[in-house]
PDB file of N, CA and C in Angstrom:
ATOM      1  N   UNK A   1      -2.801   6.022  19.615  1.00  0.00           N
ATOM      2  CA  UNK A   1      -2.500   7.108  18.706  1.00  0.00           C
ATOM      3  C   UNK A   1      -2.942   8.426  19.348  1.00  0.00           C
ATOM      4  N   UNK A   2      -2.271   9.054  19.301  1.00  0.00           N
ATOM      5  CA  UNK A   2      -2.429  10.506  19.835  1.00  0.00           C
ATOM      6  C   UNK A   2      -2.934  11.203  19.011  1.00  0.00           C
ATOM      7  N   UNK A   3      -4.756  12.197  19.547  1.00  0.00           N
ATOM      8  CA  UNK A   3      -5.674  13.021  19.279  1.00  0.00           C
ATOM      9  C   UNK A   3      -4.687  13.705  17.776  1.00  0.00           C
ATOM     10  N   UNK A   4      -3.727  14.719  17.813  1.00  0.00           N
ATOM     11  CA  UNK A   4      -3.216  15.360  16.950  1.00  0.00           C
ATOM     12  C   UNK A   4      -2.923  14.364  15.701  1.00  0.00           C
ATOM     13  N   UNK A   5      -2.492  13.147  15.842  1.00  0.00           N
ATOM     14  CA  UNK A   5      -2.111  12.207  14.468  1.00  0.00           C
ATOM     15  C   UNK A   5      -3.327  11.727  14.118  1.00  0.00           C
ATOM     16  N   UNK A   6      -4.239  11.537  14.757  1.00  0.00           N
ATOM     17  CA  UNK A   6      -5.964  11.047  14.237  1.00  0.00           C
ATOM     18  C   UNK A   6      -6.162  12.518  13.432  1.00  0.00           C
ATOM     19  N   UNK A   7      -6.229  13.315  13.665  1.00  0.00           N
ATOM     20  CA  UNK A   7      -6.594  14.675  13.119  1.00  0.00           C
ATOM     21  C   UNK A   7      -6.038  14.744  11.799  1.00  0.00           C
ATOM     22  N   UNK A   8      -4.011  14.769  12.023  1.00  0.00           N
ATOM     23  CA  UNK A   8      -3.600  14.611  11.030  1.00  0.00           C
ATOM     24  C   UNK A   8      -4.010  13.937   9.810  1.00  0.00           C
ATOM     25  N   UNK A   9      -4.050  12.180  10.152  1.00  0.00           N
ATOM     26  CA  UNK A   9      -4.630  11.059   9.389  1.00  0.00           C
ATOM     27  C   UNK A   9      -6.010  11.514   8.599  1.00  0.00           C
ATOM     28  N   UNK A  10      -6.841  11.713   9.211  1.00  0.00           N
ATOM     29  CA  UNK A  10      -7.902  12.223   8.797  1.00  0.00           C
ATOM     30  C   UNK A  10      -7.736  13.279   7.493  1.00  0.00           C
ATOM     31  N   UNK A  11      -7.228  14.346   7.873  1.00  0.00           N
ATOM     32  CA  UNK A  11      -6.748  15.142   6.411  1.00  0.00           C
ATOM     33  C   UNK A  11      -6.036  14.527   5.824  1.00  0.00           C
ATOM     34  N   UNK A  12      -5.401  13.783   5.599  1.00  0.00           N
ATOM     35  CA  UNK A  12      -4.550  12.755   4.706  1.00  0.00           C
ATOM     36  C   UNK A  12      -5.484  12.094   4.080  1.00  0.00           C
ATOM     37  N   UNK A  13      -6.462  11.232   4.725  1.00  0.00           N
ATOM     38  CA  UNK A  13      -6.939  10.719   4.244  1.00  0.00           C
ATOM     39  C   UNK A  13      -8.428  11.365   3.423  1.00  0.00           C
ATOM     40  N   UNK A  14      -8.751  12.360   3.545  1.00  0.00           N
ATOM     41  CA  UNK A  14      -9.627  13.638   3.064  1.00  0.00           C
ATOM     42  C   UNK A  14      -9.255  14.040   1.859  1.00  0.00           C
ATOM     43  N   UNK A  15      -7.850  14.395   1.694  1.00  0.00           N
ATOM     44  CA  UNK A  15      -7.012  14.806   0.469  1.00  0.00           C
ATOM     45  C   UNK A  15      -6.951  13.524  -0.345  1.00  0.00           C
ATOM     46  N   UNK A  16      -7.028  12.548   0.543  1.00  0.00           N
ATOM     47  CA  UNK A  16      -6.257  11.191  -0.888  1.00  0.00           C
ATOM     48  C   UNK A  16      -8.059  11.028  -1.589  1.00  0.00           C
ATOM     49  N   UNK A  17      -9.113  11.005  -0.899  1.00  0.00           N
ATOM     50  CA  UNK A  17     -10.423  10.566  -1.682  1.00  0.00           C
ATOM     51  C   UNK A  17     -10.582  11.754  -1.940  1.00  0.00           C
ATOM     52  N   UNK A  18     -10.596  13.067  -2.278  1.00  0.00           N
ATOM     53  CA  UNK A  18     -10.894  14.772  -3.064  1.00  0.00           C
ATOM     54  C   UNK A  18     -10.147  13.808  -4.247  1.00  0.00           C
ATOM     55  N   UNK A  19      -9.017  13.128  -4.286  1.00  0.00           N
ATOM     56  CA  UNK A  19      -8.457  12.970  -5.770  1.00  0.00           C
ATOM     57  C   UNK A  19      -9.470  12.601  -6.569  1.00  0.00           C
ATOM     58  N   UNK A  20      -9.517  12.913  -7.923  1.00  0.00           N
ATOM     59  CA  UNK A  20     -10.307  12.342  -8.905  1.00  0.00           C
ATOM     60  C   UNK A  20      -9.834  11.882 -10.596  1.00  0.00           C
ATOM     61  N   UNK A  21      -8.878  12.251 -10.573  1.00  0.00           N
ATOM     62  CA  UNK A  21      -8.026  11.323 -11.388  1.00  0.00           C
ATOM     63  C   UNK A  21      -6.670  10.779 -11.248  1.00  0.00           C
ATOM     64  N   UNK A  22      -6.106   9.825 -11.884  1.00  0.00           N
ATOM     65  CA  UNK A  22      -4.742   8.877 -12.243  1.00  0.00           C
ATOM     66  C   UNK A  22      -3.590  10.166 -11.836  1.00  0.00           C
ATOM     67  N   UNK A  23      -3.441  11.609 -12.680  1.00  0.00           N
ATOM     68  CA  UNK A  23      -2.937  12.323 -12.745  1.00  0.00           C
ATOM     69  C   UNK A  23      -3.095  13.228 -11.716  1.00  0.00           C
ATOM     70  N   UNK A  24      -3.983  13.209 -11.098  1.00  0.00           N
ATOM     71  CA  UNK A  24      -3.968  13.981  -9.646  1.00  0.00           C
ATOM     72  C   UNK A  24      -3.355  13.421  -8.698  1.00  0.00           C
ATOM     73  N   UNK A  25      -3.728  12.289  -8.571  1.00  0.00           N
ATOM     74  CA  UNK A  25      -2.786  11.458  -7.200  1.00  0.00           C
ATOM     75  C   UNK A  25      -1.558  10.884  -7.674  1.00  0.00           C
ATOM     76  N   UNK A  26      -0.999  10.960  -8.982  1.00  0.00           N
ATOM     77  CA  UNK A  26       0.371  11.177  -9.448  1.00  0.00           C
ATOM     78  C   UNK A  26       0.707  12.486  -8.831  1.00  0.00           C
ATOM     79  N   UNK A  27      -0.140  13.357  -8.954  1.00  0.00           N
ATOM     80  CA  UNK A  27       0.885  14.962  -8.293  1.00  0.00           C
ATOM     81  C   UNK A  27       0.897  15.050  -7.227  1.00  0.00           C
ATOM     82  N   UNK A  28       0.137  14.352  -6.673  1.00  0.00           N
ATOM     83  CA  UNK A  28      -0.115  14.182  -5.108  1.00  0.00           C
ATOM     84  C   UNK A  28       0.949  13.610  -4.437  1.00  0.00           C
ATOM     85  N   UNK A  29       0.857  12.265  -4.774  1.00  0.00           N
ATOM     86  CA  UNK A  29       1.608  11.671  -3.830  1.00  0.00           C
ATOM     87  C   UNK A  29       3.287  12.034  -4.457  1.00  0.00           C
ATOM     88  N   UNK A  30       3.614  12.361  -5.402  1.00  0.00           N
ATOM     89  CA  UNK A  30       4.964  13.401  -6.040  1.00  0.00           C
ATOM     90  C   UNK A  30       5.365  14.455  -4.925  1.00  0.00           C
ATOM     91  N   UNK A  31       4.120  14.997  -4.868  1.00  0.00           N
ATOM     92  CA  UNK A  31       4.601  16.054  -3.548  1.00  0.00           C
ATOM     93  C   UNK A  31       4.724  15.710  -2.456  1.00  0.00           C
ATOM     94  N   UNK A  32       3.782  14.716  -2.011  1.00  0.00           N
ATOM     95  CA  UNK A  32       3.920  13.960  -0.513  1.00  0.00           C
ATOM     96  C   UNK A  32       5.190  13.348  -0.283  1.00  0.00           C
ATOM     97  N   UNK A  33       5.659  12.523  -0.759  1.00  0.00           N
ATOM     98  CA  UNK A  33       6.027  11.023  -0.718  1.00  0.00           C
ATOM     99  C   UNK A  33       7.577  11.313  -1.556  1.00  0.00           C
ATOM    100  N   UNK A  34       8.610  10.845  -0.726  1.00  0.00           N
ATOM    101  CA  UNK A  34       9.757  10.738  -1.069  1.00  0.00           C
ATOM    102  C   UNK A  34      10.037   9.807  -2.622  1.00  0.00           C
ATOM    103  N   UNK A  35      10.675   9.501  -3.673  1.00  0.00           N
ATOM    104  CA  UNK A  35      10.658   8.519  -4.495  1.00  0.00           C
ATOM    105  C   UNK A  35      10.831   7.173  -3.693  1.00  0.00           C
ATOM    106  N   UNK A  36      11.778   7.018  -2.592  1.00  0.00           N
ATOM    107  CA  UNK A  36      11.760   5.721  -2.643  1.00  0.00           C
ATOM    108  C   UNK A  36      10.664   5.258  -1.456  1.00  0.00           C
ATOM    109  N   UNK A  37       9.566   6.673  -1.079  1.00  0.00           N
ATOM    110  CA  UNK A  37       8.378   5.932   0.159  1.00  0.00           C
ATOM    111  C   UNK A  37       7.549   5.630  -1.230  1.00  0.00           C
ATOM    112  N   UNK A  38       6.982   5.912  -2.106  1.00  0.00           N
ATOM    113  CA  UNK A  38       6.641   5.884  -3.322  1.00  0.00           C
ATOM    114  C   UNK A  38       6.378   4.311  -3.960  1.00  0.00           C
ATOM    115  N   UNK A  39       8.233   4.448  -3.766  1.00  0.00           N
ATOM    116  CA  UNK A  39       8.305   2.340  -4.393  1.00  0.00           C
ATOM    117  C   UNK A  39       8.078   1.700  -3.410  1.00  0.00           C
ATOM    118  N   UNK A  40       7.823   2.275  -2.178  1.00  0.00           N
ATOM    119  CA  UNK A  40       8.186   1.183  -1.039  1.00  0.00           C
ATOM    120  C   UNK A  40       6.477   0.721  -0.910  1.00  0.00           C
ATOM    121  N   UNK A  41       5.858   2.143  -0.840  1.00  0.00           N
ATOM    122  CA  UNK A  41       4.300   2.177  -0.967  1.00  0.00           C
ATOM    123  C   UNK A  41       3.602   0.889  -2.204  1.00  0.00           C
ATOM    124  N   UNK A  42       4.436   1.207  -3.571  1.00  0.00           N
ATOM    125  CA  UNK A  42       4.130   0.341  -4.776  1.00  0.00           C
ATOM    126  C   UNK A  42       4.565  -1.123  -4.440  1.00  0.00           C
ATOM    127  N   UNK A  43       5.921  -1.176  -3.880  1.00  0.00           N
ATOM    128  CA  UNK A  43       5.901  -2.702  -3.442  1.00  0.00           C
ATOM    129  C   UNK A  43       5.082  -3.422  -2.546  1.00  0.00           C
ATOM    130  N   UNK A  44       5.125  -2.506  -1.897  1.00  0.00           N
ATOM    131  CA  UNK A  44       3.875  -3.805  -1.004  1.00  0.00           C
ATOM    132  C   UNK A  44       2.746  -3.832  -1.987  1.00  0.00           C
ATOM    133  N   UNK A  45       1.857  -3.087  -2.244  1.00  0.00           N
ATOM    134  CA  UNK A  45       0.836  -3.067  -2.861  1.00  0.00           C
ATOM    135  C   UNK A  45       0.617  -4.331  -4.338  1.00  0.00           C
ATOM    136  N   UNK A  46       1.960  -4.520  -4.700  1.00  0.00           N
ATOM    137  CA  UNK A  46       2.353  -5.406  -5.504  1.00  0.00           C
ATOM    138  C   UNK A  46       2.776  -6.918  -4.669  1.00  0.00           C
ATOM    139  N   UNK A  47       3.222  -6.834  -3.750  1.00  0.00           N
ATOM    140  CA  UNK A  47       3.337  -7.901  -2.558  1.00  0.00           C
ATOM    141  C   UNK A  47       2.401  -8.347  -2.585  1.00  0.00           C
ATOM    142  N   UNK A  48       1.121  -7.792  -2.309  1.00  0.00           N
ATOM    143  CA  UNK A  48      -0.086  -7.856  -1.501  1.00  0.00           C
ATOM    144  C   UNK A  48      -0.590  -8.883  -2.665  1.00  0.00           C
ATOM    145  N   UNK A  49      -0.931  -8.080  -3.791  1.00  0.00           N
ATOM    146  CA  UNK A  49      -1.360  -8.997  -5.293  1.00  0.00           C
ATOM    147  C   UNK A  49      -1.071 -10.393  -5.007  1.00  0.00           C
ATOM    148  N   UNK A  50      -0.020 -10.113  -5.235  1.00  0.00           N
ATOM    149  CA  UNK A  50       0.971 -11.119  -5.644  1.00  0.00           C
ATOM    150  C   UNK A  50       0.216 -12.456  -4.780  1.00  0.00           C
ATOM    151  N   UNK A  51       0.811 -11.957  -3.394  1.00  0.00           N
ATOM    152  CA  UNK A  51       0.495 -12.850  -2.109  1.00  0.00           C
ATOM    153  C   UNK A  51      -1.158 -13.664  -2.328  1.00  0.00           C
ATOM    154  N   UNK A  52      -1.971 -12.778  -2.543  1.00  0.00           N
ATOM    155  CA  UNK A  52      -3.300 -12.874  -2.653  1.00  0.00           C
ATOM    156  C   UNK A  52      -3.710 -13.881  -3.663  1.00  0.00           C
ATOM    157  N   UNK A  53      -2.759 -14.096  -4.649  1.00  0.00           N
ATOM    158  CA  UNK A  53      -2.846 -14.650  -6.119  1.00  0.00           C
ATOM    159  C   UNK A  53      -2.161 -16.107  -5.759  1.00  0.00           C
ATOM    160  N   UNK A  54      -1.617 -16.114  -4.745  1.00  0.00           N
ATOM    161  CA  UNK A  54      -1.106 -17.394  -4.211  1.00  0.00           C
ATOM    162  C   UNK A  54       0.581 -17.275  -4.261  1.00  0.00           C
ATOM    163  N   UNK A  55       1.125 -15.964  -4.736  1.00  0.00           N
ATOM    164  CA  UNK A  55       2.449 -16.534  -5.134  1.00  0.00           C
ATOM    165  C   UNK A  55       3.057 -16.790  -3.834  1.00  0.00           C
ATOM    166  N   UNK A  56       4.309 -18.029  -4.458  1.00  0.00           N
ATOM    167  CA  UNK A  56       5.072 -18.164  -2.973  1.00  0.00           C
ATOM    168  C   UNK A  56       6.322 -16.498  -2.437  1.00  0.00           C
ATOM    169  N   UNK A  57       6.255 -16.577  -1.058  1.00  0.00           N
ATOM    170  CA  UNK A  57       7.070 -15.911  -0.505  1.00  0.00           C
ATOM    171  C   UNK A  57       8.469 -15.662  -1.418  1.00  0.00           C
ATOM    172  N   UNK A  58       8.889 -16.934  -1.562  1.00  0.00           N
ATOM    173  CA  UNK A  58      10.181 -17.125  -1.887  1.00  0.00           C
ATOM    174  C   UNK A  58      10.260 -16.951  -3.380  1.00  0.00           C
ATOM    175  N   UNK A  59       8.840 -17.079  -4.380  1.00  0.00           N
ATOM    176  CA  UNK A  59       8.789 -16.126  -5.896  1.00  0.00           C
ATOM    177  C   UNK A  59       8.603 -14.931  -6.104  1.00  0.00           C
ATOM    178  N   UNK A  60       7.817 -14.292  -4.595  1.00  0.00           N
ATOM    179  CA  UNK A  60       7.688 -13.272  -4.372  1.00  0.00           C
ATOM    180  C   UNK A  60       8.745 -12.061  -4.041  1.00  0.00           C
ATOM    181  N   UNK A  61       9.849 -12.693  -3.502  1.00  0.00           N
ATOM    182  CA  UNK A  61      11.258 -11.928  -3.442  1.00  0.00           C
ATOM    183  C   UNK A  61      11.937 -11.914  -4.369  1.00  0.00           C
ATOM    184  N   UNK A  62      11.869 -13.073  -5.255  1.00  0.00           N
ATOM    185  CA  UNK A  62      12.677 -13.055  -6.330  1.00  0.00           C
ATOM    186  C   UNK A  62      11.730 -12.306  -7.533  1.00  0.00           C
ATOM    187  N   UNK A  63      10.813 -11.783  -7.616  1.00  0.00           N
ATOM    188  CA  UNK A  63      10.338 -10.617  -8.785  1.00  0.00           C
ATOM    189  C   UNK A  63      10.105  -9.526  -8.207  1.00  0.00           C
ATOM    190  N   UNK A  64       9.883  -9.080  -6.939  1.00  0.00           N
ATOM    191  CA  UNK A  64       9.375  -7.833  -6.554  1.00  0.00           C
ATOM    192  C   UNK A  64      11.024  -7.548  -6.131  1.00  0.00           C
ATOM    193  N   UNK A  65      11.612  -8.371  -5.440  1.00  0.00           N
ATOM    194  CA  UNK A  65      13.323  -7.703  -4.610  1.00  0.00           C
ATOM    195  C   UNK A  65      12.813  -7.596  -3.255  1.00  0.00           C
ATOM    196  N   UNK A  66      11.607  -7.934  -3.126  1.00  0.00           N
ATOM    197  CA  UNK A  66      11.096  -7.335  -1.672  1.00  0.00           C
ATOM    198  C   UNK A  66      11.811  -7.983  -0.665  1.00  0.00           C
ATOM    199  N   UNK A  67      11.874  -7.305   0.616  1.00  0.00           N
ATOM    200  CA  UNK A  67      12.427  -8.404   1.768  1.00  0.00           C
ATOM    201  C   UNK A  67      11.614  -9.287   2.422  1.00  0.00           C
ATOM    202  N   UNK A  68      11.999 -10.344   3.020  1.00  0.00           N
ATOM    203  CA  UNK A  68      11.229 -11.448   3.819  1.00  0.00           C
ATOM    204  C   UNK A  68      10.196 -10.526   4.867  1.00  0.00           C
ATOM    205  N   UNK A  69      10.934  -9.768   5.243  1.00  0.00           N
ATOM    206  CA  UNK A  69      10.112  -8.764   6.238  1.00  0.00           C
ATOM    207  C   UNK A  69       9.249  -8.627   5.563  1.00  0.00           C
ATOM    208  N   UNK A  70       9.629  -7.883   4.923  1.00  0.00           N
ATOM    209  CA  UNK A  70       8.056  -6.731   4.586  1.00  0.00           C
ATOM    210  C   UNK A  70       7.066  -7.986   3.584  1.00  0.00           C
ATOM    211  N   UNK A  71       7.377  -8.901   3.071  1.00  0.00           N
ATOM    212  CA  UNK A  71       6.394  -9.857   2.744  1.00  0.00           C
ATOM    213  C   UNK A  71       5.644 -10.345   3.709  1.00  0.00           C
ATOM    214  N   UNK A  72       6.527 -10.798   4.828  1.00  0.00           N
ATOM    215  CA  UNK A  72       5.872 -11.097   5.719  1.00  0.00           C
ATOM    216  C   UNK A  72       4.544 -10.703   6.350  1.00  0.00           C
ATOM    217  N   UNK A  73       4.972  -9.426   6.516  1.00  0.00           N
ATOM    218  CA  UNK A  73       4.305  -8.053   7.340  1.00  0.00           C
ATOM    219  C   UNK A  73       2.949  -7.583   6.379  1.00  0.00           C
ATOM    220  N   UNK A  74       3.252  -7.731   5.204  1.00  0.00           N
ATOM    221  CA  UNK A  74       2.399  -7.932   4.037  1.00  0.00           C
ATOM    222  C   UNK A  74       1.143  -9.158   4.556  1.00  0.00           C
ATOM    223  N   UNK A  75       2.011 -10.387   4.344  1.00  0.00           N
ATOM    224  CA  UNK A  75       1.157 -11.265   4.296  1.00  0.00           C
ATOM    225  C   UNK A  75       0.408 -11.611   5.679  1.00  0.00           C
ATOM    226  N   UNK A  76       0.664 -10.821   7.015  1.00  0.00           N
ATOM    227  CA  UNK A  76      -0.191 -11.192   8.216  1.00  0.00           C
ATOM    228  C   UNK A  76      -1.285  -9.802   7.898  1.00  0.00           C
ATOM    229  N   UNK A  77      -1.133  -8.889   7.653  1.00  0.00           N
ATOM    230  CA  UNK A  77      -2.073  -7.753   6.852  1.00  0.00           C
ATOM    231  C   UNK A  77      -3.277  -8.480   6.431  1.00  0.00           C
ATOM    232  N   UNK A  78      -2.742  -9.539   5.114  1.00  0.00           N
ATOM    233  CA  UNK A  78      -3.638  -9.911   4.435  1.00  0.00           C
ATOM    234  C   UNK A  78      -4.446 -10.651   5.612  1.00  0.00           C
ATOM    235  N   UNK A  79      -3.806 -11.547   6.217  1.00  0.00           N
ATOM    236  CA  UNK A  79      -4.800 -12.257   7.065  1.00  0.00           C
ATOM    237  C   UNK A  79      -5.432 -11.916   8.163  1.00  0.00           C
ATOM    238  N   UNK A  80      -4.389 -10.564   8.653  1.00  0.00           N
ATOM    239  CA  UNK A  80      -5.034 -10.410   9.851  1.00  0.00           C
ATOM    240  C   UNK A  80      -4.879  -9.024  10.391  1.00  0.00           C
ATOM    241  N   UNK A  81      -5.463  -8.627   8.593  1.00  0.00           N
ATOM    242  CA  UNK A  81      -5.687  -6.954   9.168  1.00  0.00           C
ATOM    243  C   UNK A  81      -6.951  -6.474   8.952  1.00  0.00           C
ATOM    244  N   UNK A  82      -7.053  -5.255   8.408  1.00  0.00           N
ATOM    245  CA  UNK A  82      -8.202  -4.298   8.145  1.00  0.00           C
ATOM    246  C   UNK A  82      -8.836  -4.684   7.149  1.00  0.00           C
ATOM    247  N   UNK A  83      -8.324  -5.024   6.571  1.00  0.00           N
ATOM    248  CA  UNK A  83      -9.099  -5.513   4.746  1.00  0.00           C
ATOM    249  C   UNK A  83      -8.628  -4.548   4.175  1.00  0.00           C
ATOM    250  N   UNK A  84      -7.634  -3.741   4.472  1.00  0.00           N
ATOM    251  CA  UNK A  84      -7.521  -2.513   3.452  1.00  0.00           C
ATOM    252  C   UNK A  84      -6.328  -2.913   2.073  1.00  0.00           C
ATOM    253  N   UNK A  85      -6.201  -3.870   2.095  1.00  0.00           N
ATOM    254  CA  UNK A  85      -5.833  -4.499   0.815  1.00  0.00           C
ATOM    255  C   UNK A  85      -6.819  -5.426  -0.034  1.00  0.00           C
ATOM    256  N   UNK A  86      -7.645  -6.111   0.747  1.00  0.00           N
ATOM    257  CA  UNK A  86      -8.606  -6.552   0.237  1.00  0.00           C
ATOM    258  C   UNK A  86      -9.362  -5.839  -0.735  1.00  0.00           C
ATOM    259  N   UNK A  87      -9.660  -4.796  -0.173  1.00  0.00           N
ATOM    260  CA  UNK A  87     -10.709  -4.150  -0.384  1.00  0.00           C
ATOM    261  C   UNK A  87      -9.834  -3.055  -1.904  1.00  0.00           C
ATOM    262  N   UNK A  88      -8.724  -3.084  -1.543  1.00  0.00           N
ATOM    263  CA  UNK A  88      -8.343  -2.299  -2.868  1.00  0.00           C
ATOM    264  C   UNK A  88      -7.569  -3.111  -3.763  1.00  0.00           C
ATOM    265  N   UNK A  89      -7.309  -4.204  -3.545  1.00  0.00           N
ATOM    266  CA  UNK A  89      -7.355  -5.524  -4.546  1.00  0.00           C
ATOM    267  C   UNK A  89      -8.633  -5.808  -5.370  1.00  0.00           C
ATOM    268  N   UNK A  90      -9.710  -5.778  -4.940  1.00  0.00           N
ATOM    269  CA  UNK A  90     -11.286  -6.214  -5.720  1.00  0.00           C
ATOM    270  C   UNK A  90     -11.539  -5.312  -6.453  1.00  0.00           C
ATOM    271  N   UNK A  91     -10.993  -3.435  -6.407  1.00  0.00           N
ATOM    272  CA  UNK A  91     -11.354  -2.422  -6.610  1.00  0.00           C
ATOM    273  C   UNK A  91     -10.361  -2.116  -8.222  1.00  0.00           C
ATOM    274  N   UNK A  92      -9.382  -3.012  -7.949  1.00  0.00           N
ATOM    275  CA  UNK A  92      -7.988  -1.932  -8.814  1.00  0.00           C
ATOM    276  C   UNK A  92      -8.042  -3.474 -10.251  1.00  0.00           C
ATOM    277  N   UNK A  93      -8.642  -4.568  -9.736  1.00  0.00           N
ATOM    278  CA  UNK A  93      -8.698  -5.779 -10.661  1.00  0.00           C
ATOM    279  C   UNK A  93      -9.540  -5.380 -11.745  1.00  0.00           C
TER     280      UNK A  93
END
């Protein structure tokens, strides 16, 4: 990752924890975030649940609409990423 996108990231991620309520990071990410990076953001995040909760792949497409991909991509995350679903799965339950 190149010095300038760490920088970037960093204020991104500066602005998203300054939020302090439901209705702030509704206006937030409204202004950021296209509607459909928005759902795309909400689907996984709902993937992730889901996945975590045991559902299968293949129940998992059929209620979210999601694609095999991005479940997928979802579900090696869960196993073999950062914890940053973990960690906001334990938080949002």
């Amino acid at each position: 990752m190149k010095k300038q996108n760490q920088s970037d990231y960093k204020n991104l991620y500066k602005a998203i924890l300054s939020l302090k309520t439901e209705e702030e990071c509704s206006a937030f990410f409204s202004d950021v975030c296209t509607i459909q990076e928005l759902e795309a953001l909400s689907q996984r995040l709902n993937v992730a649940i889901m996945l975590k909760d045991g559902v299968s792949y293949l129940d998992v497409n059929k209620q979210t609409g999601a694609s095999t991909a991005t479940i997928s991509r979802v579900g090696k995350c869960l196993n073999y990423g950062e914890g940053g679903y973990e960690t906001v799965i334990k938080r949002i339950k």
